[in-house]
C-alpha atoms as a PDB file:
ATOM      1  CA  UNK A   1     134.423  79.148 -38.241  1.00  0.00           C
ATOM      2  CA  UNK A   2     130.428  78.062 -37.402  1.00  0.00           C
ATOM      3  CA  UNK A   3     128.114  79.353 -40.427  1.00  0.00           C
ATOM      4  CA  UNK A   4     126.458  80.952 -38.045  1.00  0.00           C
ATOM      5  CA  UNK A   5     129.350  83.157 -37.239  1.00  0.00           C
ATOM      6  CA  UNK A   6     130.417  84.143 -40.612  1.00  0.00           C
ATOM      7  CA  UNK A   7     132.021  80.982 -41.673  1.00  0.00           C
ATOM      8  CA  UNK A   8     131.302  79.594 -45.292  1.00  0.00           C
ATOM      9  CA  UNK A   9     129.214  76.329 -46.654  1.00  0.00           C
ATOM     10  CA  UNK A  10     132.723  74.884 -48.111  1.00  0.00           C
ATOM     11  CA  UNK A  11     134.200  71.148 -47.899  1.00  0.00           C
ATOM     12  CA  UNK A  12     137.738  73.044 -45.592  1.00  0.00           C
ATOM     13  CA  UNK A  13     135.157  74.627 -43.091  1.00  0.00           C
ATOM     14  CA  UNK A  14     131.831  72.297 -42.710  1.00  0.00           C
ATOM     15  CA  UNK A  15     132.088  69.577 -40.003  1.00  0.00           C
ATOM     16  CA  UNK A  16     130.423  66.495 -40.916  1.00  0.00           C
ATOM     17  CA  UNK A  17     128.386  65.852 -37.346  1.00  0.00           C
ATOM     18  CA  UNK A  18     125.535  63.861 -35.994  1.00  0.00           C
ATOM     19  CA  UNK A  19     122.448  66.151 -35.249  1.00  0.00           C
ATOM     20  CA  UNK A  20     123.148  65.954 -31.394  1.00  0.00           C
ATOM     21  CA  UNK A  21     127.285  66.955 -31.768  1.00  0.00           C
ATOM     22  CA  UNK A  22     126.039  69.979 -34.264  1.00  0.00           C
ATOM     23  CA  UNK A  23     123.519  70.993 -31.236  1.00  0.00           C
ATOM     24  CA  UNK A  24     125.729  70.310 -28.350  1.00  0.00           C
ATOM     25  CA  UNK A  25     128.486  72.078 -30.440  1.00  0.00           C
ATOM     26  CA  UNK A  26     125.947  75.525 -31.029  1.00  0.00           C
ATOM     27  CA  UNK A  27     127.996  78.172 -33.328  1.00  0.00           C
ATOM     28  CA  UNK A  28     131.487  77.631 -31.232  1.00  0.00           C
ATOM     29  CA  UNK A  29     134.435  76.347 -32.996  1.00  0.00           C
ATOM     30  CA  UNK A  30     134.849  72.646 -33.640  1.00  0.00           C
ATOM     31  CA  UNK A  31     138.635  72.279 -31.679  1.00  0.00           C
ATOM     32  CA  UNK A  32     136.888  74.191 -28.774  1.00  0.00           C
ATOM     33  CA  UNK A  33     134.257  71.633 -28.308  1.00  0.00           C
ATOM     34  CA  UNK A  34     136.079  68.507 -28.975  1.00  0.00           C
ATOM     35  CA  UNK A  35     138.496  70.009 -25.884  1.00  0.00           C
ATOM     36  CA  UNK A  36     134.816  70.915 -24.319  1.00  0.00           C
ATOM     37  CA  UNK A  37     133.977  67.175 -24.258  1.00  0.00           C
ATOM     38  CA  UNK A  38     137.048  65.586 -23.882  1.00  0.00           C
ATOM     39  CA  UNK A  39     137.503  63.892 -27.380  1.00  0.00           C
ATOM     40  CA  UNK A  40     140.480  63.398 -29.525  1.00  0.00           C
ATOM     41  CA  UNK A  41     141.167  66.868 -30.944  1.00  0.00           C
ATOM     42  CA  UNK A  42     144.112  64.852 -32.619  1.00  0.00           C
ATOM     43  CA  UNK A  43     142.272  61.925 -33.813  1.00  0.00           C
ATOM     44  CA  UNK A  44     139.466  64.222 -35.370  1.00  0.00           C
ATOM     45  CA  UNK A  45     141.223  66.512 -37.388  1.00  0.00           C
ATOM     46  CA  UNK A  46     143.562  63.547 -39.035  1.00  0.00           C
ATOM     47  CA  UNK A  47     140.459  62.252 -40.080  1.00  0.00           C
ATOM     48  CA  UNK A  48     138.609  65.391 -41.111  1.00  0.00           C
ATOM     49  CA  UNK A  49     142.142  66.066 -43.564  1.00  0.00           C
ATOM     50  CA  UNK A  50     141.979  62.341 -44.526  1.00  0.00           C
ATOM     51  CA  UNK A  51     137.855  62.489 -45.587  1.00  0.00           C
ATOM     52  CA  UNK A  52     139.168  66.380 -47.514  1.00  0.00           C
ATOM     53  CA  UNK A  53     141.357  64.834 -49.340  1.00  0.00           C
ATOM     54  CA  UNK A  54     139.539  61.769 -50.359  1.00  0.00           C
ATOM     55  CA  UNK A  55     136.371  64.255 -51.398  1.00  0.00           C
ATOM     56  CA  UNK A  56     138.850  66.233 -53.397  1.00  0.00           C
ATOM     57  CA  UNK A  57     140.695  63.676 -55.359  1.00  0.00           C
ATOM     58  CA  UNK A  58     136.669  62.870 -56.386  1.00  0.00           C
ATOM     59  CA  UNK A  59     136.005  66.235 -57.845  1.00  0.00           C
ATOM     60  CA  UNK A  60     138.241  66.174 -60.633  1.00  0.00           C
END
């Protein structure tokens, strides 16, 4: 859920983006714009699980 919309500033629900994906997504949610534009939906979220994981073996 977008920050904007209620969501929270934590590592499950912030999207790492470039500044022109975070403008061209606005405060909608990140599946909806990746089927929006046409991108991997698929490829995107393996790697967003992939990146949580990695971040959270690093915080113990």
């Amino acid at each position: 859920m977008p920050v904007s919309r209620g969501g929270r500033y934590t590592l499950g629900n912030v999207v790492p983006a470039c500044a022109s994906c975070n403008a061209s997504k606005h405060n909608t949610e990140v599946t909806g714009w990746l089927r929006r534009k046409k991108l991997d939906e698929r490829a995107f979220l393996e790697r967003h699980a992939l990146i949580l994981r990695e971040l959270g073996a690093h915080q113990d």
